[in-house]
Protein backbone atom coordinates (compact mmCIF):
# COMPACT_ATOMS: atom_id res chain seq x y z
CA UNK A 1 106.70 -92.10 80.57
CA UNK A 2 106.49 -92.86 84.45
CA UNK A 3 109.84 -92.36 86.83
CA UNK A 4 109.63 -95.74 87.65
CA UNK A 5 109.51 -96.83 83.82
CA UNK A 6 112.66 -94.57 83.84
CA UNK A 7 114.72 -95.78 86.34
CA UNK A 8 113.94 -99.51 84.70
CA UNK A 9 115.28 -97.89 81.39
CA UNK A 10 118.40 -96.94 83.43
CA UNK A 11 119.18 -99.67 84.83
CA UNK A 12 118.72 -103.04 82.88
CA UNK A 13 119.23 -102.48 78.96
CA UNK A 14 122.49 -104.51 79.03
CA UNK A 15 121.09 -107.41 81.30
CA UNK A 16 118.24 -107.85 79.19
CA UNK A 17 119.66 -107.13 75.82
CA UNK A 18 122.06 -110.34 76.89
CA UNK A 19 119.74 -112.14 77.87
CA UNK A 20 117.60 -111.65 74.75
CA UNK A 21 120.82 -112.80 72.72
CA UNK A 22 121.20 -115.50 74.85
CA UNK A 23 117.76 -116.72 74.42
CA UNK A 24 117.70 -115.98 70.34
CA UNK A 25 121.22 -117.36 69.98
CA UNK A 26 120.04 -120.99 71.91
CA UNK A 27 116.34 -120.97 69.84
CA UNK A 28 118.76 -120.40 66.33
CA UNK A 29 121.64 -123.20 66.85
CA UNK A 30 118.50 -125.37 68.53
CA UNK A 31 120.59 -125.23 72.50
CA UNK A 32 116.83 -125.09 73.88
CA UNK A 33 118.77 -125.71 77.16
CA UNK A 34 120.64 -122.45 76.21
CA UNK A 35 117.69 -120.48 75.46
CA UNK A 36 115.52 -121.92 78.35
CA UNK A 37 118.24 -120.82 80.49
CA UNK A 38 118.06 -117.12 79.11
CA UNK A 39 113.99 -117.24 79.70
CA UNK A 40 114.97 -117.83 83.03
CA UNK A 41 117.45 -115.60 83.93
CA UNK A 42 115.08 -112.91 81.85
CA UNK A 43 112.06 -114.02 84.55
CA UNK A 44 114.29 -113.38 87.58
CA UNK A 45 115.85 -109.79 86.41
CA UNK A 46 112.33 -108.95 85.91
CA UNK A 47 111.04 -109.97 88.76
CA UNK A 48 114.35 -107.90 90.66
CA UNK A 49 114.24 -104.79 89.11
CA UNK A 50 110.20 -104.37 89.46
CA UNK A 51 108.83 -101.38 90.87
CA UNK A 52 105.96 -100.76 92.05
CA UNK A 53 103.92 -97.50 93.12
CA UNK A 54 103.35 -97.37 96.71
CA UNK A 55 101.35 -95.37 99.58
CA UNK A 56 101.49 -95.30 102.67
CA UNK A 57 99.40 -98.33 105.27
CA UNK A 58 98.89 -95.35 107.78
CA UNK A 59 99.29 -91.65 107.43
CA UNK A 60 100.31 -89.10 109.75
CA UNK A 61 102.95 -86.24 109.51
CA UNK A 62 104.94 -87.76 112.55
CA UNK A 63 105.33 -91.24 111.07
CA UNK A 64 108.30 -92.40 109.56
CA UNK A 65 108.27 -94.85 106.47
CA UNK A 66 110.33 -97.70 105.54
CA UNK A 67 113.00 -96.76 103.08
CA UNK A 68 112.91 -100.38 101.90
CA UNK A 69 111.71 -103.23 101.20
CA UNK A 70 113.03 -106.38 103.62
CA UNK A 71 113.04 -107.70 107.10
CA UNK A 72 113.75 -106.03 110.15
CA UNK A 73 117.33 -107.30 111.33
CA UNK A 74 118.32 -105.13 113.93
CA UNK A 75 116.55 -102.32 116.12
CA UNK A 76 119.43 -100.52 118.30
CA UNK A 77 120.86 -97.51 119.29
CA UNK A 78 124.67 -96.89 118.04
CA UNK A 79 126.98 -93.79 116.91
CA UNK A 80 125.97 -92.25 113.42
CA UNK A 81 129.08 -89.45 113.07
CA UNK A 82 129.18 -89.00 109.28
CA UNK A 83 125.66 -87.07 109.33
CA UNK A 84 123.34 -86.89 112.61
CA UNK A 85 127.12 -86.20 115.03
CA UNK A 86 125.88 -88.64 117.83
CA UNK A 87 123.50 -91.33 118.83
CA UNK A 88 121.28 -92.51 116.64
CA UNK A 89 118.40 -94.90 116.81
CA UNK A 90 119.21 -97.34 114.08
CA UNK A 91 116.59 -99.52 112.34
CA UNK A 92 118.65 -102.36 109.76
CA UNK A 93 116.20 -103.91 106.93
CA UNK A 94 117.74 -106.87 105.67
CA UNK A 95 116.86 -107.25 101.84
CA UNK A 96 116.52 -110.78 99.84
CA UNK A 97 117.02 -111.19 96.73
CA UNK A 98 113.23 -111.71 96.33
CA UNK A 99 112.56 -108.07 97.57
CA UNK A 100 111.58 -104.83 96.16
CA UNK A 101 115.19 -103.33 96.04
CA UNK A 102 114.25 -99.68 95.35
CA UNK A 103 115.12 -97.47 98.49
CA UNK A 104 112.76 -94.57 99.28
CA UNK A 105 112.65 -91.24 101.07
CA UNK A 106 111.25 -92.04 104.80
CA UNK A 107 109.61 -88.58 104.94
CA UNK A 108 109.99 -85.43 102.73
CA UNK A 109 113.39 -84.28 103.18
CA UNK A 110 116.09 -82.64 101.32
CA UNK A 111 119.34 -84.53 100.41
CA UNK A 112 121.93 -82.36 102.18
CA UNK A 113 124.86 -84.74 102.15
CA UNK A 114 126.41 -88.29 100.14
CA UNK A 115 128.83 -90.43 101.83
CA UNK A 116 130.36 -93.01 99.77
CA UNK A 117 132.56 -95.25 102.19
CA UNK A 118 134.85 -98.21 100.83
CA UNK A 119 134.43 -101.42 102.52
CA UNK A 120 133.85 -105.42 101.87
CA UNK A 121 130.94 -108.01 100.64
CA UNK A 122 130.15 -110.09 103.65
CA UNK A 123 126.66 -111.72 103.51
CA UNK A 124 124.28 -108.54 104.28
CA UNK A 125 123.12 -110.55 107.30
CA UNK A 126 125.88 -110.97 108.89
CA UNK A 127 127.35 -108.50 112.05
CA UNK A 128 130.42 -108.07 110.28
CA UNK A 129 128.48 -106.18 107.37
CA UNK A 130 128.44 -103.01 109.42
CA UNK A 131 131.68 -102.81 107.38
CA UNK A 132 130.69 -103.63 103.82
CA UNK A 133 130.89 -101.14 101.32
CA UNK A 134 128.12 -98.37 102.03
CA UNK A 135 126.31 -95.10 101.00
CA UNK A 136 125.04 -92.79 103.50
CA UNK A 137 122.27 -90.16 102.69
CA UNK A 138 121.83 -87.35 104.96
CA UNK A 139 118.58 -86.16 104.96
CA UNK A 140 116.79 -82.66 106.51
CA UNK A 141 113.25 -82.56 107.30
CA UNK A 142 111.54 -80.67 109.48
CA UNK A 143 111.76 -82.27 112.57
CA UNK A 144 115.81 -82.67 112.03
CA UNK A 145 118.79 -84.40 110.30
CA UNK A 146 118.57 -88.24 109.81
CA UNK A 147 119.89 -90.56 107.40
CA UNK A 148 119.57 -93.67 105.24
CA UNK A 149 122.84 -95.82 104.17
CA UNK A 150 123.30 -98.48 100.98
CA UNK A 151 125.00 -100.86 101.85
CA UNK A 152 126.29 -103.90 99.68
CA UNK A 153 126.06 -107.80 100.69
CA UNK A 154 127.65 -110.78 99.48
CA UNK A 155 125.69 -110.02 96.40
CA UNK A 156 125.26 -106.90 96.04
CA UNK A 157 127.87 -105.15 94.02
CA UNK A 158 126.28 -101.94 93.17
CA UNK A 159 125.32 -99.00 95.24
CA UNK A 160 122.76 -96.67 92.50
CA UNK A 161 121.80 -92.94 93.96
CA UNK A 162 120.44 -91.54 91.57
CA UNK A 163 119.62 -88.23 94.07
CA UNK A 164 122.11 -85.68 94.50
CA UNK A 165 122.88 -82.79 97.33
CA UNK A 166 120.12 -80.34 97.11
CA UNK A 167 117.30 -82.20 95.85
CA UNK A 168 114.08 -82.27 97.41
CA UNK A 169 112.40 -85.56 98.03
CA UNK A 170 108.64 -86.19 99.11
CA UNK A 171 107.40 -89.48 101.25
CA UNK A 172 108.12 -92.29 99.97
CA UNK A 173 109.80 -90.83 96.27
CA UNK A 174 112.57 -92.90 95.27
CA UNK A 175 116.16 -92.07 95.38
CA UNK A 176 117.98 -95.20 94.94
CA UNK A 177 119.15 -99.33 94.46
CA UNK A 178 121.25 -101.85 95.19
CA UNK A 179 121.70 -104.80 92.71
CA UNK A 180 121.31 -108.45 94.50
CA UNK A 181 120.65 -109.13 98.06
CA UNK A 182 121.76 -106.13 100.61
CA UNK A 183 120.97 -103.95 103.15
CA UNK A 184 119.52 -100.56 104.03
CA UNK A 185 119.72 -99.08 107.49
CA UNK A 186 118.31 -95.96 108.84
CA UNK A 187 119.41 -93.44 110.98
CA UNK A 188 116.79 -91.32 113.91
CA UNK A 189 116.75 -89.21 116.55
CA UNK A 190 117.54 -91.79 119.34
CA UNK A 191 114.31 -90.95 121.51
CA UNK A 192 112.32 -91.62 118.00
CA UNK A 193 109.83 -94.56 118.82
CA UNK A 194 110.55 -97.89 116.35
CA UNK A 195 106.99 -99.06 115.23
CA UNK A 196 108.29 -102.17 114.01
CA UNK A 197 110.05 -105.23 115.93
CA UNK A 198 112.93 -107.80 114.29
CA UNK A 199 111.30 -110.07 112.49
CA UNK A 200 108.93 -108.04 110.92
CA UNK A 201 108.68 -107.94 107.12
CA UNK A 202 108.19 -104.26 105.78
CA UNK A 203 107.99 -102.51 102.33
CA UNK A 204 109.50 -99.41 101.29
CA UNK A 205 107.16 -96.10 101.21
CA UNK A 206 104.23 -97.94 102.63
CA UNK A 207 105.26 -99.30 106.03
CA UNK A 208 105.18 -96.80 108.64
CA UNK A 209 108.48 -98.14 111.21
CA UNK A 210 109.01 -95.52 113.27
CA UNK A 211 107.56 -91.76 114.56
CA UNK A 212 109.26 -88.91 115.70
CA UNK A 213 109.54 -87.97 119.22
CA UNK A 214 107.16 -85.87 121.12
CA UNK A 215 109.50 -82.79 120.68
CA UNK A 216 110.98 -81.82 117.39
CA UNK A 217 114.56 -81.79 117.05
């Protein structure tokens, strides 16, 4: 059995066993509505929770990859103090419901810290969601520390890491999800060079979005 046929074992045996009562319960008592409904609702949790293998567009040990599926929101350069201690170059990838919502290592790394923080549900989108409810994994690689944060939208009501401190991650191996509509921002060296501009629709472990600066950290 694959790891991603694993993680979809994980995470969706109660949403589709529901569904499948919902659809057999309808087809029995002749609701076709009901069941038609549940065929539905089955369609779009599939179509959520797929996962598919990626590599990478472009490949090159000083490239970064996205750690998400989504559109690029935001592209700035802000304070990071839970894991990098300073100024960060910040890349935000804004996810739809419609996206890939897997979150994968930007370059091998190992997991050296979790930081669950408490927060709200304001639409993923929006500039208040820098305080939504968030996950922040530290991550050292060779050229230094950076990090990647969860964090929950309007949506979005579930933060999965399934990685824990210590673990060893290669490009692009998975490590996470959020559940319904969120957002995923990551954390660089702030002379790192964004390969990417707002607007720009990337996918997780394939899109290269940023590379490393000239001197290693």
């Amino acid at each position: 059995m694959t790891r991603a046929a694993i993680i979809s074992l994980r995470e969706v045996p109660a949403i589709v066993g529901g569904l499948a009562v919902l659809i057999v319960a309808g087809a029995w008592l002749q609701w076709y509505w009901l069941a038609a409904s549940g065929a539905l609702l089955l369609l779009l949790v599939g179509n959520f929770f797929r996962d598919p293998d990626r590599q990478p567009e472009t490949a090159g040990a000083n490239l970064l990859l996205a750690p998400a599926d989504g559109r690029i929101r935001k592209i700035d350069v802000v304070d990071e103090p839970l894991f990098l201690g300073g100024k960060a170059l910040r890349i935000s990838i804004f996810l739809s419901v419609l996206d890939v919502h897997v979150q994968r290592s930007p370059c091998a790394a190992e997991v050296r810290a979790l930081h669950y923080v408490p927060g709200r549900f304001v639409p993923a989108f929006s500039p208040a969601a820098d305080e939504n409810e968030s996950n922040l994994v530290g991550l050292q690689t060779a050229h230094g520390p950076i990090a990647v944060t969860q964090m929950t939208g309007i949506l979005a009501r579930r933060i999965v890491c399934w990685s824990k401190v210590g673990d060893a991650l290669l490009a692009g191996e998975r490590f996470g999800l959020i559940k319904f509509g969120s957002r995923v921002d990551m954390y660089l060296p702030p002379d790192s060079l964004a390969l990417v501009a707002v607007g720009r629709q990337v996918y997780g472990g394939q899109t290269a979005v940023a590379r490393w600066p000239e001197t290693p950290q």
